[in-house]
Protein backbone atom coordinates (compact mmCIF):
# COMPACT_ATOMS: atom_id res chain seq x y z
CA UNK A 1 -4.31 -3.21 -14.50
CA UNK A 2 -3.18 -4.44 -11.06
CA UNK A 3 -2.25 -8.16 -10.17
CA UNK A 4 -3.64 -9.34 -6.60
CA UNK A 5 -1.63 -12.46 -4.98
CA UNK A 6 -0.74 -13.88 -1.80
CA UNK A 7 2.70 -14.17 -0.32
CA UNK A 8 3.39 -15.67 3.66
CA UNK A 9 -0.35 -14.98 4.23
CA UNK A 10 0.01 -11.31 3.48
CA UNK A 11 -2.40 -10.06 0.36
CA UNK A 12 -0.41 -7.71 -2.12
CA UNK A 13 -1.54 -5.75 -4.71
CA UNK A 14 0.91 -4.48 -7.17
CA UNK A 15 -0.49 -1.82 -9.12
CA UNK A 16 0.14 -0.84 -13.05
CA UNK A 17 0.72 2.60 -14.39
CA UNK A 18 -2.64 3.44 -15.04
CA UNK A 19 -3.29 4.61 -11.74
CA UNK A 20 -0.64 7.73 -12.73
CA UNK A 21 -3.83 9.73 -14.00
CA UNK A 22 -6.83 11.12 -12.64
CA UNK A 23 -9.42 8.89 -14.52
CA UNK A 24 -12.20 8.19 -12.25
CA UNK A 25 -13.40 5.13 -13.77
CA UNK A 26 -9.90 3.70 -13.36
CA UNK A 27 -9.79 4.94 -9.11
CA UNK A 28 -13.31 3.69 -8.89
CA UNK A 29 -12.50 0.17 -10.15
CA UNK A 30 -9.32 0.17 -7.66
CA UNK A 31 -11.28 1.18 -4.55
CA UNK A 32 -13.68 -1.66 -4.93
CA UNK A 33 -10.79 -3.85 -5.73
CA UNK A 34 -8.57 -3.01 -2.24
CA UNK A 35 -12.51 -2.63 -0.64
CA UNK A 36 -13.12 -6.06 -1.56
CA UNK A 37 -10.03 -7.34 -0.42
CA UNK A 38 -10.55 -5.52 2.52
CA UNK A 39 -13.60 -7.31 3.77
CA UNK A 40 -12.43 -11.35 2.51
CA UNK A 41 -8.72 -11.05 3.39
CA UNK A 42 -7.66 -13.45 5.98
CA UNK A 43 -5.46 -12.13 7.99
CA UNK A 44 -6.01 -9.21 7.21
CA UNK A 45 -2.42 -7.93 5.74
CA UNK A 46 -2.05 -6.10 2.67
CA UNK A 47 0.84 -4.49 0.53
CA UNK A 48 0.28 -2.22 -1.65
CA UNK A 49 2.93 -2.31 -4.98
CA UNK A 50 3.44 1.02 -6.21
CA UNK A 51 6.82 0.27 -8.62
CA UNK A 52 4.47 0.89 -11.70
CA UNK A 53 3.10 4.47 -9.97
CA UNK A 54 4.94 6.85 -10.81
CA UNK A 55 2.37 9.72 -9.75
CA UNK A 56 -0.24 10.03 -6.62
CA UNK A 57 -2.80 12.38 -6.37
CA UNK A 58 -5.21 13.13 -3.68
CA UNK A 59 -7.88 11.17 -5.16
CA UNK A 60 -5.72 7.95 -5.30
CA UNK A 61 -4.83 8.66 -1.49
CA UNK A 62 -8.30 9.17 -0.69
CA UNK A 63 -9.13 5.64 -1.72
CA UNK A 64 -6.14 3.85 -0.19
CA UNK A 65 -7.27 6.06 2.85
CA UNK A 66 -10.27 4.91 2.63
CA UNK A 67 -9.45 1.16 2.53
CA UNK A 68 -6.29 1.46 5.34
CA UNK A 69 -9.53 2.92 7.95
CA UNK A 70 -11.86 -0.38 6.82
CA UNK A 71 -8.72 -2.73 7.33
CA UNK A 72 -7.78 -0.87 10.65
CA UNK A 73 -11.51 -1.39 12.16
CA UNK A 74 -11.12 -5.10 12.08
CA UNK A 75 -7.29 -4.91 13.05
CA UNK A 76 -5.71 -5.17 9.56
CA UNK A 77 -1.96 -3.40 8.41
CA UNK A 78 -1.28 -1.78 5.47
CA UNK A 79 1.85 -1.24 4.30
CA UNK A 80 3.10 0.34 0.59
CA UNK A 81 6.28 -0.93 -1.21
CA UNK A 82 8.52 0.41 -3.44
CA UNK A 83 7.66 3.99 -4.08
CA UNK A 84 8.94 5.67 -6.99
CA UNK A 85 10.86 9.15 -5.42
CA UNK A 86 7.84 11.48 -6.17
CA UNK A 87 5.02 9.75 -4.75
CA UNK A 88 7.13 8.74 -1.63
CA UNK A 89 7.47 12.18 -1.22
CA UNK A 90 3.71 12.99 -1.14
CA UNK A 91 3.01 10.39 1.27
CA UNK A 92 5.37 11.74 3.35
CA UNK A 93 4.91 15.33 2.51
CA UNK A 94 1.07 14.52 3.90
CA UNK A 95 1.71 12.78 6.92
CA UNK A 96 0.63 9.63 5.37
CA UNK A 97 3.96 7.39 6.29
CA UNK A 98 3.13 7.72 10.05
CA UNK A 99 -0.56 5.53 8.63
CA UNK A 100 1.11 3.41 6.28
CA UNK A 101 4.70 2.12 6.62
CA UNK A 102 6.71 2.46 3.53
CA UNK A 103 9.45 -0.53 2.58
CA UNK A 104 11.63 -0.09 -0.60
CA UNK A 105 10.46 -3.70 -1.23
CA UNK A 106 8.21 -6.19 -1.87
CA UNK A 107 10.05 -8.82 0.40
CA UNK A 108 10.60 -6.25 3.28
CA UNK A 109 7.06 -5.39 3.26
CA UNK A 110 5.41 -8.97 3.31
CA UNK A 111 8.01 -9.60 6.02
CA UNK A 112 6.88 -7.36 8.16
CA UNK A 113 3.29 -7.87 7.84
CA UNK A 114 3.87 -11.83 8.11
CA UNK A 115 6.15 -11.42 11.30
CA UNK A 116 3.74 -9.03 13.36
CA UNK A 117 5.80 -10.00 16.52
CA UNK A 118 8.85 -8.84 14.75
CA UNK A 119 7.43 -5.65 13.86
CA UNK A 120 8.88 -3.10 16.80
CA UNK A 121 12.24 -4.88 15.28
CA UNK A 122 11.79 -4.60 11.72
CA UNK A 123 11.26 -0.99 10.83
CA UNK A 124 10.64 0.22 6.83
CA UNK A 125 13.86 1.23 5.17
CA UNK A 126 14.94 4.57 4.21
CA UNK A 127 15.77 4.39 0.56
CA UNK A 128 17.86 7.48 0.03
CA UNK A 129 16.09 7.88 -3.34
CA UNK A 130 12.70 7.49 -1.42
CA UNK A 131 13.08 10.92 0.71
């Protein structure tokens, strides 16, 4: 299950533990979710919650792909917050962090969505446990 709230105008998602596996159903469900959002957000600004992930697979990457190119066409961020070790090192493994900025938390990643004119300034944190 994932909770959806806003915070300083920014949208975040935090996402439950469910999303470890490879159950379609499940991935399905979560790309309409962040799809939806995508298209009724105002502004645009979402954070993605992965402390309950522990595991990301292509598929899962696929759909937060998927929704980070809908929110970029109509000038939207994305940003992802605190990454367990293993799937911070598959987004970066794949390139992914250079999309996506990755903050070690919640707080630093609403901050730097809600303060866009801040953002050259406030760059995501290196978490040694994140590399």
């Amino acid at each position: 299950m994932s909770k959806t709230w806003r915070e300083r105008d920014v949208t975040v998602v935090e996402l439950g533990g469910q999303y470890d596996s490879f159950d379609v159903q499940r991935l399905q469900e979560l790309h309409e979710l962040l799809t939806a959002l995508a298209k009724t957000a105002t502004p645009l600004w979402l954070v993605l919650d992965l402390g309950h992930t522990r595991f990301v697979g292509s598929a899962f990457l696929e759909v937060v792909f998927r929704v980070w190119k809908r929110l970029k066409e109509r000038d939207g961020r994305l940003a992802l917050c605190c990454l367990h070790p293993y799937c911070a090192e598959v987004i970066r493994a794949t390139r992914l962090d250079q999309l996506w900025p990755l903050f070690e938390s919640r707080a630093e990643a609403v901050n730097a969505l809600a303060a866009p004119e801040l953002e050259s300034e406030a760059s995501p944190t290196t978490d040694p446990g994140m590399e």
